[in-house]
N, C-alpha and C. Protein backbone atom coordinates (compact mmCIF):
# COMPACT_ATOMS: atom_id res chain seq x y z
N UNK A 1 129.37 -27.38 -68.81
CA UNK A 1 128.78 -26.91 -67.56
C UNK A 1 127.39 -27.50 -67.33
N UNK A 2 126.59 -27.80 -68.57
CA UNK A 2 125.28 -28.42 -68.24
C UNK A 2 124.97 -29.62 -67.35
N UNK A 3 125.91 -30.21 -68.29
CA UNK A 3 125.99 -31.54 -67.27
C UNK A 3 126.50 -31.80 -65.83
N UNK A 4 127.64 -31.09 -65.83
CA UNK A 4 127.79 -30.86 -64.22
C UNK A 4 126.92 -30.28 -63.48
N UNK A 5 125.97 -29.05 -64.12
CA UNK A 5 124.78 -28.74 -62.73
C UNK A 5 124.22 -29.28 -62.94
N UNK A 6 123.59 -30.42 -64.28
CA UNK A 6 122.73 -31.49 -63.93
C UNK A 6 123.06 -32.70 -62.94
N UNK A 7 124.76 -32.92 -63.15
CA UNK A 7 125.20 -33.84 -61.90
C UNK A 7 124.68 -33.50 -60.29
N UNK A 8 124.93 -31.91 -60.54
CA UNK A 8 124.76 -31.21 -58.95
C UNK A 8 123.75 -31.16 -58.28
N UNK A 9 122.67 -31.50 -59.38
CA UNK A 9 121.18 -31.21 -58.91
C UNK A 9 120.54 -32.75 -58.74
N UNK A 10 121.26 -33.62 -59.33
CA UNK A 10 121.08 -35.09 -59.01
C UNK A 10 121.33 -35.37 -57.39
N UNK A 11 122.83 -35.37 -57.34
CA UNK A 11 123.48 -35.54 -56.44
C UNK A 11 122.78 -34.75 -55.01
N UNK A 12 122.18 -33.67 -55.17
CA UNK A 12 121.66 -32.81 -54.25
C UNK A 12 120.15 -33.75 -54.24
N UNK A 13 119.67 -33.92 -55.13
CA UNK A 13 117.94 -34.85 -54.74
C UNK A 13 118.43 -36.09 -53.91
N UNK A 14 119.35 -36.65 -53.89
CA UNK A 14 119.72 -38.25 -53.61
C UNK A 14 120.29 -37.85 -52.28
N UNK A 15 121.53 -36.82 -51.77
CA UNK A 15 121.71 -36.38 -50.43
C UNK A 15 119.91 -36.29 -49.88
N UNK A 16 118.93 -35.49 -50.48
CA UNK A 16 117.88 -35.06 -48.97
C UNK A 16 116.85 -36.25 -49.02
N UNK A 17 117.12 -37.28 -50.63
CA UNK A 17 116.10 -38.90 -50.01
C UNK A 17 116.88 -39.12 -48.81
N UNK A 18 118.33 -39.16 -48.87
CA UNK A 18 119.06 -40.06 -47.48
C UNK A 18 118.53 -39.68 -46.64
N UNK A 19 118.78 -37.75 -46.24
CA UNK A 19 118.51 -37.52 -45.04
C UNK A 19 117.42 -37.52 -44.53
N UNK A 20 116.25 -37.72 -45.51
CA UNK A 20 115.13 -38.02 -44.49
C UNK A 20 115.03 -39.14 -44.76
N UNK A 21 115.35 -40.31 -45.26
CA UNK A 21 115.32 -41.77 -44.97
C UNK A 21 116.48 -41.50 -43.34
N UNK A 22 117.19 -41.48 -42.97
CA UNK A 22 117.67 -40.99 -41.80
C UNK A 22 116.70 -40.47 -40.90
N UNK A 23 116.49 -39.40 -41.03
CA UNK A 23 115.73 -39.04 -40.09
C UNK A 23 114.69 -39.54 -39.75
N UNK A 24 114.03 -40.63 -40.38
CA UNK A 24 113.00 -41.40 -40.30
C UNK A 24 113.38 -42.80 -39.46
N UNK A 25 114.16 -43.58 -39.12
CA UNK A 25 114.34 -44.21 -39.11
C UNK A 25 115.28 -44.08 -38.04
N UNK A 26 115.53 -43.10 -37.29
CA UNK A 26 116.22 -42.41 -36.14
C UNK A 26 115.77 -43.54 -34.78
N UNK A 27 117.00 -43.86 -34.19
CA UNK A 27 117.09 -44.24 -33.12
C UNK A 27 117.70 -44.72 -32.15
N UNK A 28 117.38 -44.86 -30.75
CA UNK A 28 118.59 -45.23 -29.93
C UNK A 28 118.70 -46.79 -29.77
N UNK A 29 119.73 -46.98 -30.52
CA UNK A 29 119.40 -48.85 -30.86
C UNK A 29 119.86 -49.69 -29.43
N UNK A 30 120.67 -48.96 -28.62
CA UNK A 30 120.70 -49.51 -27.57
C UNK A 30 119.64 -49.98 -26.24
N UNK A 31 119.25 -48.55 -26.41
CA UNK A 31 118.31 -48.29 -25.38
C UNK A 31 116.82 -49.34 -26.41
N UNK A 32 116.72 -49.17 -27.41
CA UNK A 32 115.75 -50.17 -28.32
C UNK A 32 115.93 -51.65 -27.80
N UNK A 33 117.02 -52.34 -28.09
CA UNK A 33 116.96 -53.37 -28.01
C UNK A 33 117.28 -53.56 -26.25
N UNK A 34 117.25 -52.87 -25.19
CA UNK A 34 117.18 -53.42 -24.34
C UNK A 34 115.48 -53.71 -23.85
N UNK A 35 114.65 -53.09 -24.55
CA UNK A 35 113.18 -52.88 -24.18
C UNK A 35 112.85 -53.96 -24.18
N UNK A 36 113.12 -54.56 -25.74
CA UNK A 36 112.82 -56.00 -26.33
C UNK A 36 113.87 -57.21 -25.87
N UNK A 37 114.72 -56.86 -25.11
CA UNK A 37 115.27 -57.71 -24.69
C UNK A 37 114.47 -58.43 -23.30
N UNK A 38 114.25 -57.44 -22.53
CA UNK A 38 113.39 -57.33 -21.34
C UNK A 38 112.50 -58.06 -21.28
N UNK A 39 111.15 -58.22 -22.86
CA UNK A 39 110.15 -58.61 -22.78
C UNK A 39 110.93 -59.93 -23.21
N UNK A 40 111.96 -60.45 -23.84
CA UNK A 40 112.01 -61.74 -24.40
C UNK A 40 111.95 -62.14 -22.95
N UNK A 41 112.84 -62.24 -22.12
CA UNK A 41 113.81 -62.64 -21.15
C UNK A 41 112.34 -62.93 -20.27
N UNK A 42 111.38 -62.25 -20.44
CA UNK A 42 110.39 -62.14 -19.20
C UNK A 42 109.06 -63.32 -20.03
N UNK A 43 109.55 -63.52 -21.44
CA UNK A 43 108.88 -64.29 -22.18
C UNK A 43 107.66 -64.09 -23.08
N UNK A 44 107.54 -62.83 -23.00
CA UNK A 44 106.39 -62.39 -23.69
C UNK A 44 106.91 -61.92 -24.79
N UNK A 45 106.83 -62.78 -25.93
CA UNK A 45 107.59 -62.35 -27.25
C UNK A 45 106.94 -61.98 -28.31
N UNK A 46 104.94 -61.85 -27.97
CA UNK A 46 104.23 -61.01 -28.62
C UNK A 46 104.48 -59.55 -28.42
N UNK A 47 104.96 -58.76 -27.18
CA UNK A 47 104.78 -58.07 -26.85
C UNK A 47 106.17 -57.72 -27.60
N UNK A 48 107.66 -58.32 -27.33
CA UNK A 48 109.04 -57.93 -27.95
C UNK A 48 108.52 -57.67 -29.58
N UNK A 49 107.64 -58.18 -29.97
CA UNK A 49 107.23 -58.12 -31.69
C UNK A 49 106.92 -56.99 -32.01
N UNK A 50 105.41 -56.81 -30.91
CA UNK A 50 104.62 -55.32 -31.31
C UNK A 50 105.74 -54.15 -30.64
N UNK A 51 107.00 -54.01 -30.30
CA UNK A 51 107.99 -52.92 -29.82
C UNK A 51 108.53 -52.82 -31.39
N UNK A 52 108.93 -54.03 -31.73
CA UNK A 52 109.41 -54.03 -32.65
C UNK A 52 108.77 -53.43 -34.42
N UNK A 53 107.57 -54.14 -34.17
CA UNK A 53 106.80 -53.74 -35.18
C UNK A 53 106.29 -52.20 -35.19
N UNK A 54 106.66 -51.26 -34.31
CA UNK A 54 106.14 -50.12 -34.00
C UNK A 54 107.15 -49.22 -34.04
N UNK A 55 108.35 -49.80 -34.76
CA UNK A 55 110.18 -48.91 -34.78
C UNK A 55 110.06 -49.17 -36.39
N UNK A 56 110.40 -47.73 -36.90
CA UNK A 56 111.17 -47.84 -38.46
C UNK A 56 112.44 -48.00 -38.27
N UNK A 57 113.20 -48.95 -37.63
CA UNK A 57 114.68 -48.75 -37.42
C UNK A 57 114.93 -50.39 -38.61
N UNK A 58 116.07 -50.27 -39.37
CA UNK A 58 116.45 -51.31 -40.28
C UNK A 58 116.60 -52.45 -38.68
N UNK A 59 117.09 -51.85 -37.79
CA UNK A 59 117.60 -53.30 -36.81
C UNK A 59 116.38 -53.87 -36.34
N UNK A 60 114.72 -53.07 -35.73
CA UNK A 60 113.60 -53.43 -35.54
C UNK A 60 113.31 -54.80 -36.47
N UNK A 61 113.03 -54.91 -37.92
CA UNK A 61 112.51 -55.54 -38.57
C UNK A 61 113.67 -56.67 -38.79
N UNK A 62 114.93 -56.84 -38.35
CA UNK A 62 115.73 -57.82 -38.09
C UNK A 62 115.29 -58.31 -36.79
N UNK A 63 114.85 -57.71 -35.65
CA UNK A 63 114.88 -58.15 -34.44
C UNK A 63 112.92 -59.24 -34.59
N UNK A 64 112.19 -58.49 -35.26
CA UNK A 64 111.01 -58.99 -35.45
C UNK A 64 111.00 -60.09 -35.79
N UNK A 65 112.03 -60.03 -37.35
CA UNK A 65 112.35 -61.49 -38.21
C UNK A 65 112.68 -62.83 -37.18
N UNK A 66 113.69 -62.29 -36.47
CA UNK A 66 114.17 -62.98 -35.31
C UNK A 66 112.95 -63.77 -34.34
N UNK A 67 112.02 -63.17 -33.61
CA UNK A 67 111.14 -63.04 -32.77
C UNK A 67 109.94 -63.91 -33.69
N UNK A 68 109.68 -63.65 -34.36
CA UNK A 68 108.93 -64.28 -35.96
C UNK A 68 109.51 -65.94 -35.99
N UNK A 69 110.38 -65.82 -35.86
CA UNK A 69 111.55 -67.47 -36.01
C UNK A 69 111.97 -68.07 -34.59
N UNK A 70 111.60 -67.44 -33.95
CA UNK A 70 112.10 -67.85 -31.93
C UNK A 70 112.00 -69.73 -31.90
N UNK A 71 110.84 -70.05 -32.07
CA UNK A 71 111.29 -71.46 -32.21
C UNK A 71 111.70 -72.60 -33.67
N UNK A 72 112.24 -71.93 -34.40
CA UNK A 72 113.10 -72.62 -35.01
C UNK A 72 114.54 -73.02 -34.31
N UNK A 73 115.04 -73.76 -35.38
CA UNK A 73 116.54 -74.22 -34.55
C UNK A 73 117.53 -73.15 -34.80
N UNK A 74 118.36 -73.26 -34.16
CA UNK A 74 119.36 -71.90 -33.94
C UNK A 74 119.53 -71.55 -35.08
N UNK A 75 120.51 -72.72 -36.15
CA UNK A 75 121.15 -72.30 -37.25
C UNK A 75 119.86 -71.58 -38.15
N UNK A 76 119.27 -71.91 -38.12
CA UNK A 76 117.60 -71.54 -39.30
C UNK A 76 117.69 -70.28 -38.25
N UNK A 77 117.20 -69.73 -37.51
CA UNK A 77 116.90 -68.58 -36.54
C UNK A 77 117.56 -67.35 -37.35
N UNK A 78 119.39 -67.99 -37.06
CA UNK A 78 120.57 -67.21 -37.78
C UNK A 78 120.50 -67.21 -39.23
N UNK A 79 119.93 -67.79 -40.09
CA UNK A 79 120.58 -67.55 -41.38
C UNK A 79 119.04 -66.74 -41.86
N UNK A 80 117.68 -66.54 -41.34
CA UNK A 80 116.94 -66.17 -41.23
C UNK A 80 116.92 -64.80 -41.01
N UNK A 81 117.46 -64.75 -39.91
CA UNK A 81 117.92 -63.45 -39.35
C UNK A 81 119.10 -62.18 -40.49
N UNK A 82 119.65 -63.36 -40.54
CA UNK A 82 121.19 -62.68 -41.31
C UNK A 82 120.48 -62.64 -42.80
N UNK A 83 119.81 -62.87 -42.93
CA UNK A 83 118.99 -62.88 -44.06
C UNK A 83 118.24 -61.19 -44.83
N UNK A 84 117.74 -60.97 -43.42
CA UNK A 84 116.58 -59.97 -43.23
C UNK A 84 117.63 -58.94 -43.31
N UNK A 85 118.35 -59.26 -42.46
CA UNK A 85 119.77 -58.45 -41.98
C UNK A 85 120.34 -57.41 -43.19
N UNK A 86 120.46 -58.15 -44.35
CA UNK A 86 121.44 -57.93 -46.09
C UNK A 86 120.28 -57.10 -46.47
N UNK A 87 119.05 -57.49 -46.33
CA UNK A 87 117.82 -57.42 -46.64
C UNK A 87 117.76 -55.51 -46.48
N UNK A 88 118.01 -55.39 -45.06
CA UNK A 88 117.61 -53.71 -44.83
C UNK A 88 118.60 -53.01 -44.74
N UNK A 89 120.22 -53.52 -44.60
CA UNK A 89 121.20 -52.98 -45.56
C UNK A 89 120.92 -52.09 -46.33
N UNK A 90 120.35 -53.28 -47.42
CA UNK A 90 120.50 -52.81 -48.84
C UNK A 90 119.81 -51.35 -49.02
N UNK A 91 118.76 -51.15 -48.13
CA UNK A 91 117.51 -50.19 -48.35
C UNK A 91 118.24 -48.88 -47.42
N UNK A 92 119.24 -49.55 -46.46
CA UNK A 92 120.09 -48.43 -45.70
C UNK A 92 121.12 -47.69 -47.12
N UNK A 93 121.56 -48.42 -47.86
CA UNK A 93 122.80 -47.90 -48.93
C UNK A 93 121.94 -47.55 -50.12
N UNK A 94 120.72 -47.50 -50.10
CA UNK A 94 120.73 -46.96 -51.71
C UNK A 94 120.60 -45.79 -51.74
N UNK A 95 121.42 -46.05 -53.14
CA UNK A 95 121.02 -44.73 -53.85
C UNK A 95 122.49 -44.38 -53.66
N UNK A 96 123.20 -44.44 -52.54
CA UNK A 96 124.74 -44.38 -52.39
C UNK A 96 125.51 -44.29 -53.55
N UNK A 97 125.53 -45.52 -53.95
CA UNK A 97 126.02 -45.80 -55.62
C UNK A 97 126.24 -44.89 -56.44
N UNK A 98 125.07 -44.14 -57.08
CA UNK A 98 124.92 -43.46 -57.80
C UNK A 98 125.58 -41.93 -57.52
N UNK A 99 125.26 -41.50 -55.76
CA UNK A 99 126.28 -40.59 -55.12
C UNK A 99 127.45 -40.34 -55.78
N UNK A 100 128.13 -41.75 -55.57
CA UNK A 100 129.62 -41.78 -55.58
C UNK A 100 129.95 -41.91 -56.88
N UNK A 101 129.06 -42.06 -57.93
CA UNK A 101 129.21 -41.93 -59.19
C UNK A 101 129.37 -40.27 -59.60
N UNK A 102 128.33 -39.46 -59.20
CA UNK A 102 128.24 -38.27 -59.38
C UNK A 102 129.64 -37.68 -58.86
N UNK A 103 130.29 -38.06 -57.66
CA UNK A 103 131.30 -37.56 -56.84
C UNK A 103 132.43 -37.74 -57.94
N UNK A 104 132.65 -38.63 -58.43
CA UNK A 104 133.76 -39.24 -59.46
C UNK A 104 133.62 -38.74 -60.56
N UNK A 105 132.19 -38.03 -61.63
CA UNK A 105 132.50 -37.39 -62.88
C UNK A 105 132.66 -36.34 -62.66
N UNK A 106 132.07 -35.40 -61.39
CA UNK A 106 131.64 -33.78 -61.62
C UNK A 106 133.44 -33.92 -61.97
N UNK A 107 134.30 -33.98 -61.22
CA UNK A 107 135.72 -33.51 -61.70
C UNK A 107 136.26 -33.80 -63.05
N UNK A 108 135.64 -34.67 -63.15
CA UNK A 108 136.44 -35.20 -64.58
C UNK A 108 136.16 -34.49 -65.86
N UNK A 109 134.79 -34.11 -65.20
CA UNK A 109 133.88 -33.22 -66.57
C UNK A 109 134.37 -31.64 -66.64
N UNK A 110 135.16 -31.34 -64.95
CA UNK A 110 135.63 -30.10 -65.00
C UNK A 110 137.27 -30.43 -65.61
N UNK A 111 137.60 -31.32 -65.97
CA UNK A 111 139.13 -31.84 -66.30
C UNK A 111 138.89 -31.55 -68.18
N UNK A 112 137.46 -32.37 -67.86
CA UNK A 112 137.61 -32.38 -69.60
C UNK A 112 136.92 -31.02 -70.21
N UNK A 113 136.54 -29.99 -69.56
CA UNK A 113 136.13 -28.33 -69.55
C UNK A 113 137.53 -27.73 -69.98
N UNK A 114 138.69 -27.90 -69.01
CA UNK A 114 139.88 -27.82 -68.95
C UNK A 114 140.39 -27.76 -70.28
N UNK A 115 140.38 -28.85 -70.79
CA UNK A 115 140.91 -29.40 -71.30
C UNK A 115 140.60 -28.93 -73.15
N UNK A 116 138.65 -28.75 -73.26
CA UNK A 116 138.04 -28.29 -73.91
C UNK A 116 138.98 -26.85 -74.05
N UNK A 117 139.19 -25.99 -72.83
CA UNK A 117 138.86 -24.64 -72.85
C UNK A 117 140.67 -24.43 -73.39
N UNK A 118 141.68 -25.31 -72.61
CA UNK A 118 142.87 -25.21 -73.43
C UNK A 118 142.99 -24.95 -74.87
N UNK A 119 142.32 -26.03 -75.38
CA UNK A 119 142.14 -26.46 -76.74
C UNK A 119 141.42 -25.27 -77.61
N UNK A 120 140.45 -24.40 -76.95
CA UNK A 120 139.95 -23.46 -77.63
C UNK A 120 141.29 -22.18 -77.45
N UNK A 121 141.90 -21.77 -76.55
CA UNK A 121 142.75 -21.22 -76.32
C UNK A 121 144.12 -21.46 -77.82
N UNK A 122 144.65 -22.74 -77.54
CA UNK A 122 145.44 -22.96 -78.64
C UNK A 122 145.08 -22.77 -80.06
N UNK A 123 143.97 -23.07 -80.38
CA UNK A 123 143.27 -22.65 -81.57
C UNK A 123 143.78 -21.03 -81.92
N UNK A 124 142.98 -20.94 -80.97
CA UNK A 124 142.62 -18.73 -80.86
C UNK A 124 144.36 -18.54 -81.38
N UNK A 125 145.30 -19.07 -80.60
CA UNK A 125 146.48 -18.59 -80.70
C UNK A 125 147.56 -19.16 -81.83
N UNK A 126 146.61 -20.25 -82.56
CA UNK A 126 147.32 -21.18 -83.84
C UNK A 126 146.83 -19.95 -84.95
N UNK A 127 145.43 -19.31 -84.83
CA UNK A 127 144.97 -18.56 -85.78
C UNK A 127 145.07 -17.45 -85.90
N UNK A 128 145.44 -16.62 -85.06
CA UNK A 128 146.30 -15.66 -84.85
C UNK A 128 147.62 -15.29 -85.06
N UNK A 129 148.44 -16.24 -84.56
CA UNK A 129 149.36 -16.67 -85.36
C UNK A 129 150.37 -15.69 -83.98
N UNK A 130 150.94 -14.82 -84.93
CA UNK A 130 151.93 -13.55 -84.50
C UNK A 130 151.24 -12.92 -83.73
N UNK A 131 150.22 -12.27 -84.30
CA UNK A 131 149.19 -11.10 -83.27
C UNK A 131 148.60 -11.63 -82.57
N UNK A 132 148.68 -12.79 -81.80
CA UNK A 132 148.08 -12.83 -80.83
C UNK A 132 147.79 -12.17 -79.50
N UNK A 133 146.94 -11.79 -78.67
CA UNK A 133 146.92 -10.86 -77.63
C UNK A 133 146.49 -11.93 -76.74
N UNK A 134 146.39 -11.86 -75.41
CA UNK A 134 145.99 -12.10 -73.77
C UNK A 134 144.70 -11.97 -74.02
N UNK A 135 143.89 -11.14 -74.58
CA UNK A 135 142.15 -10.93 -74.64
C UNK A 135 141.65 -12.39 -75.31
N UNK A 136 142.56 -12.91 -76.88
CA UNK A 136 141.97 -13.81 -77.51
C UNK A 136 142.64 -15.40 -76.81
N UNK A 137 143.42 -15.48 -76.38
CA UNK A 137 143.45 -16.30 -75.12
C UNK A 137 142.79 -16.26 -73.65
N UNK A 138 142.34 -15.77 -73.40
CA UNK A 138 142.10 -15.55 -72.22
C UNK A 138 140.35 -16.39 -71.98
N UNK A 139 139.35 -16.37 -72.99
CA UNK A 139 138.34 -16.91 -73.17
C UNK A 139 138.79 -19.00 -73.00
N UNK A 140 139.62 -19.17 -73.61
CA UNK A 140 139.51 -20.79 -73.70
C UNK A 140 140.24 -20.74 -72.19
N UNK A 141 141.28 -20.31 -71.77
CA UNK A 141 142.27 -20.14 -70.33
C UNK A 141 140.78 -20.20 -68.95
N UNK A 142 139.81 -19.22 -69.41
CA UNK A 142 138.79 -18.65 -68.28
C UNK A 142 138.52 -20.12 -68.44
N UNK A 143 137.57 -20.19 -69.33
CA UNK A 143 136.64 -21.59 -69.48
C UNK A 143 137.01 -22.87 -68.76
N UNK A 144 138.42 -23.33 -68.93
CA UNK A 144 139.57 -24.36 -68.31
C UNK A 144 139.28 -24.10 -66.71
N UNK A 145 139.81 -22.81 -66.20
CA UNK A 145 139.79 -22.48 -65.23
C UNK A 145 138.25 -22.54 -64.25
N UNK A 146 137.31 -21.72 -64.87
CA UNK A 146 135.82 -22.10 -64.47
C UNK A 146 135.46 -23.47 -64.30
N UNK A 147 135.49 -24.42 -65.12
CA UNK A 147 135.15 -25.62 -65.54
C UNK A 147 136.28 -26.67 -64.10
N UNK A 148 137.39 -26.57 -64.42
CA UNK A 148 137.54 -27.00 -62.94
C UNK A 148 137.17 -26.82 -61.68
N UNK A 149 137.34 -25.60 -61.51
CA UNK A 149 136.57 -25.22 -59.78
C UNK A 149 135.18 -25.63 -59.71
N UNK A 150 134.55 -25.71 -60.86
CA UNK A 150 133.52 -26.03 -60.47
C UNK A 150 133.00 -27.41 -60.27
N UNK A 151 133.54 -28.15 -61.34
CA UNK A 151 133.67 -29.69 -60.82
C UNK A 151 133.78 -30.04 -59.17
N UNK A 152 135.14 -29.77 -59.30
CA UNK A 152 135.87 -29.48 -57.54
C UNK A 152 134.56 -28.95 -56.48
N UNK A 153 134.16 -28.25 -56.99
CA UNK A 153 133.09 -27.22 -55.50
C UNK A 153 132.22 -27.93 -55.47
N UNK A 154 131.53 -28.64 -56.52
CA UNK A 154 130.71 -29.69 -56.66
C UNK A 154 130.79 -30.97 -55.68
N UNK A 155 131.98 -31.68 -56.53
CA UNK A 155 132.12 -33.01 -56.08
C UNK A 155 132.80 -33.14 -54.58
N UNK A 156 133.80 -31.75 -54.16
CA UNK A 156 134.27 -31.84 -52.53
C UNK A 156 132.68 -32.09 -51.09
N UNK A 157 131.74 -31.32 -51.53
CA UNK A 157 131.21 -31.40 -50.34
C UNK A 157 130.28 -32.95 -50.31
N UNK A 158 129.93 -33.07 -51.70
CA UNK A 158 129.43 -34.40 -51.89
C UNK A 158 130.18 -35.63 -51.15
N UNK A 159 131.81 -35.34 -51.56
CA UNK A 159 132.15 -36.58 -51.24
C UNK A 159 132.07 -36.96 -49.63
N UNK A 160 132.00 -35.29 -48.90
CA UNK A 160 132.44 -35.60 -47.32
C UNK A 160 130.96 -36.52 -47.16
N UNK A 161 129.60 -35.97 -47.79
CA UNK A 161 128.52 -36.36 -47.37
C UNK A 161 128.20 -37.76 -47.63
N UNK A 162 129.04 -38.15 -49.03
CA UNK A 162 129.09 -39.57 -48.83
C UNK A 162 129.63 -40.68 -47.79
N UNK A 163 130.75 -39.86 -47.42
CA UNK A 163 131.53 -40.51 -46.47
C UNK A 163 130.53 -40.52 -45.06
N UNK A 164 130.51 -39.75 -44.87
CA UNK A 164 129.09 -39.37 -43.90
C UNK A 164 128.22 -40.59 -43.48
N UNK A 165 127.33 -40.90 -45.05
CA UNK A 165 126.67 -41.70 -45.29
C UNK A 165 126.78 -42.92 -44.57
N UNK A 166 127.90 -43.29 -45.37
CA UNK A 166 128.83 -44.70 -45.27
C UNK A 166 129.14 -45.01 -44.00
N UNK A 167 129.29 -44.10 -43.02
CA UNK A 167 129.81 -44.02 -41.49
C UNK A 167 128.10 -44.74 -40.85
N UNK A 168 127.19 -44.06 -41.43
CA UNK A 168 125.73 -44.09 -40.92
C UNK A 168 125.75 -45.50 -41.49
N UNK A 169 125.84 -46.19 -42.40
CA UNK A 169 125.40 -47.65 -42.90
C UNK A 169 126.38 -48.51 -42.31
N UNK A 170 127.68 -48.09 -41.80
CA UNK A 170 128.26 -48.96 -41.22
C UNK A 170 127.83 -49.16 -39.82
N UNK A 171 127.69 -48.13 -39.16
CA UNK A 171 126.82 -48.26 -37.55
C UNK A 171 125.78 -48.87 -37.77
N UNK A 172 124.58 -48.66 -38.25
CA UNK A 172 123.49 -49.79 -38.50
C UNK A 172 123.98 -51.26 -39.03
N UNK A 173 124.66 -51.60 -39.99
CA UNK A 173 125.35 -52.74 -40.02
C UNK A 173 125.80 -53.48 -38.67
N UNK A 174 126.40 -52.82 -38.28
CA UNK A 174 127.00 -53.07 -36.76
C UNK A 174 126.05 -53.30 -35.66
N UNK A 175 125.12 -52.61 -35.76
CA UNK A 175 124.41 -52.65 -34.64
C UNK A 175 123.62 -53.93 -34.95
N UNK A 176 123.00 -54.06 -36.13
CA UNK A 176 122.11 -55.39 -36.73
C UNK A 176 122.61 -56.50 -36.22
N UNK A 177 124.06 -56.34 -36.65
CA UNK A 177 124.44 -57.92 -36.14
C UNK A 177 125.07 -58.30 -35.21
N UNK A 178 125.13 -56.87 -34.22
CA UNK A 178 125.55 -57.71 -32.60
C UNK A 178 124.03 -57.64 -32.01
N UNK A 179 123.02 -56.74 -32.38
CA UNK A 179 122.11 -56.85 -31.39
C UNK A 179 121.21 -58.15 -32.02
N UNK A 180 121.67 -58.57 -32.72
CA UNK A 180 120.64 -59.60 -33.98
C UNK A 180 121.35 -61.03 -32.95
N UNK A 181 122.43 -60.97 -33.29
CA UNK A 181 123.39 -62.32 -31.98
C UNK A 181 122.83 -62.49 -30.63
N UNK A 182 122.84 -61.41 -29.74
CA UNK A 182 122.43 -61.29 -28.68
C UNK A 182 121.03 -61.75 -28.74
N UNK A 183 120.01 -61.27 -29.68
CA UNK A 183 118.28 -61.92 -29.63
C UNK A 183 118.73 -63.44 -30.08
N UNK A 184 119.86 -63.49 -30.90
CA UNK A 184 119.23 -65.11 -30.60
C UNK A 184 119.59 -66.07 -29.95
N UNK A 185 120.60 -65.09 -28.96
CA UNK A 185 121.44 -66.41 -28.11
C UNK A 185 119.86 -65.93 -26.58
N UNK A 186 119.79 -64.91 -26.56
CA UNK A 186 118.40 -64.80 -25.96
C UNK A 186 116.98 -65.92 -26.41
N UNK A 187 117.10 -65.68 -26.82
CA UNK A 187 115.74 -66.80 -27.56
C UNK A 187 116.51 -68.07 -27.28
N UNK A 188 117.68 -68.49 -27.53
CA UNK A 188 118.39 -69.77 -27.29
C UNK A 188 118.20 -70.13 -25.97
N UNK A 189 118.70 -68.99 -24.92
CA UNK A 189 118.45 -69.47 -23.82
C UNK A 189 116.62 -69.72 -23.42
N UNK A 190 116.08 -68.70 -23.55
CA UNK A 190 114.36 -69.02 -23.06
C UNK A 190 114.12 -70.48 -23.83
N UNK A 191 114.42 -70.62 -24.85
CA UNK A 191 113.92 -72.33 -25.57
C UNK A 191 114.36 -73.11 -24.46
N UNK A 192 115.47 -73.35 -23.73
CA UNK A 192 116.08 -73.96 -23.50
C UNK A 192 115.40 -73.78 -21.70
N UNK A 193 115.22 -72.68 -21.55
CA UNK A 193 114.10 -73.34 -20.00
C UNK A 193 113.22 -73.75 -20.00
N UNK A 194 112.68 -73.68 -21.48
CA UNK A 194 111.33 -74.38 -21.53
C UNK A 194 111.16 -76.01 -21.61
């Protein structure tokens, strides 16, 4: 049991870094990148920078990188970009890992509780022999029984919250690299009236 509420109490510090790395970093990426789209298009791409530089959003500091690189050549722009891109990913998923690690032993540790608590059960009832009663079984049977549900109660709500997670890093993913395309076929075109 130790180790599983030490799993639980892990797993519970690493859910509320996410959610306030989330909540920090909150935003409407649409309505965002049309601001900075506005100022590219109108050509003032100091100004698309400081919008940018003034958003904790992972897609901001892709769109900056971008804006940062405006006159390089396309391909350099893009691999620059897509660069930065992996870059705030990574800082979107951590810690994830370790989540889904916790999600995957709490049960196993309630399997091998189980499993423990059987084993004390069979004992009780190898040493007993004949007289065995329901009272001197019933301690390794509880233990088995405790030791699973609790794994289970553990690792079920975790996992929805991972999944959760994962939904949240895939929309930022998504959003990075269509609104990351769009700035640079934007920037492609302004080079190109100039």
């Amino acid at each position: 049991m130790v180790p599983m509420i030490l799993g639980s109490i892990l797993a519970l510090t690493l859910v509320l870094e996410r959610l306030w790395y989330f909540w920090k970093i909150r935003l409407d990426t649409g309505k965002f990148y049309e601001q900075v789209a506005e100022e590219v298009r109108a050509g003032r791409l100091k100004e698309a920078e400081g919008l940018c530089g003034a958003a904790a959003h992972p897609l901001a500091s892709v769109l900056k990188t971008g804006l940062e690189h405006a006159g390089e050549e396309p391909f350099e722009l893009e691999r620059v970009m897509e660069r930065e891109g992996q870059r705030q990913i990574q800082k979107v998923e951590k810690n994830l890992n370790y989540l889904v690690v916790v999600v995957g032993v709490e049960p196993l540790l309630g399997f091998l509780g189980t499993i423990l608590g059987l084993i004390r059960a069979f004992m009780a009832w190898e040493k007993l022999s004949e007289s065995v009663t329901v009272s001197s079984l019933a301690a390794g049977i509880y233990q088995a029984m405790i030791t699973t549900a609790t794994g289970l109660i553990i690792a079920i709500p975790y996992f929805v919250i991972y999944h959760v997670f994962l939904t949240k890093v895939t929309a930022t993913a998504r959003d990075i690299n269509h609104y990351g395309d769009e700035l640079a076929g934007a920037l492609y075109k302004l080079r190109l009236k100039k």
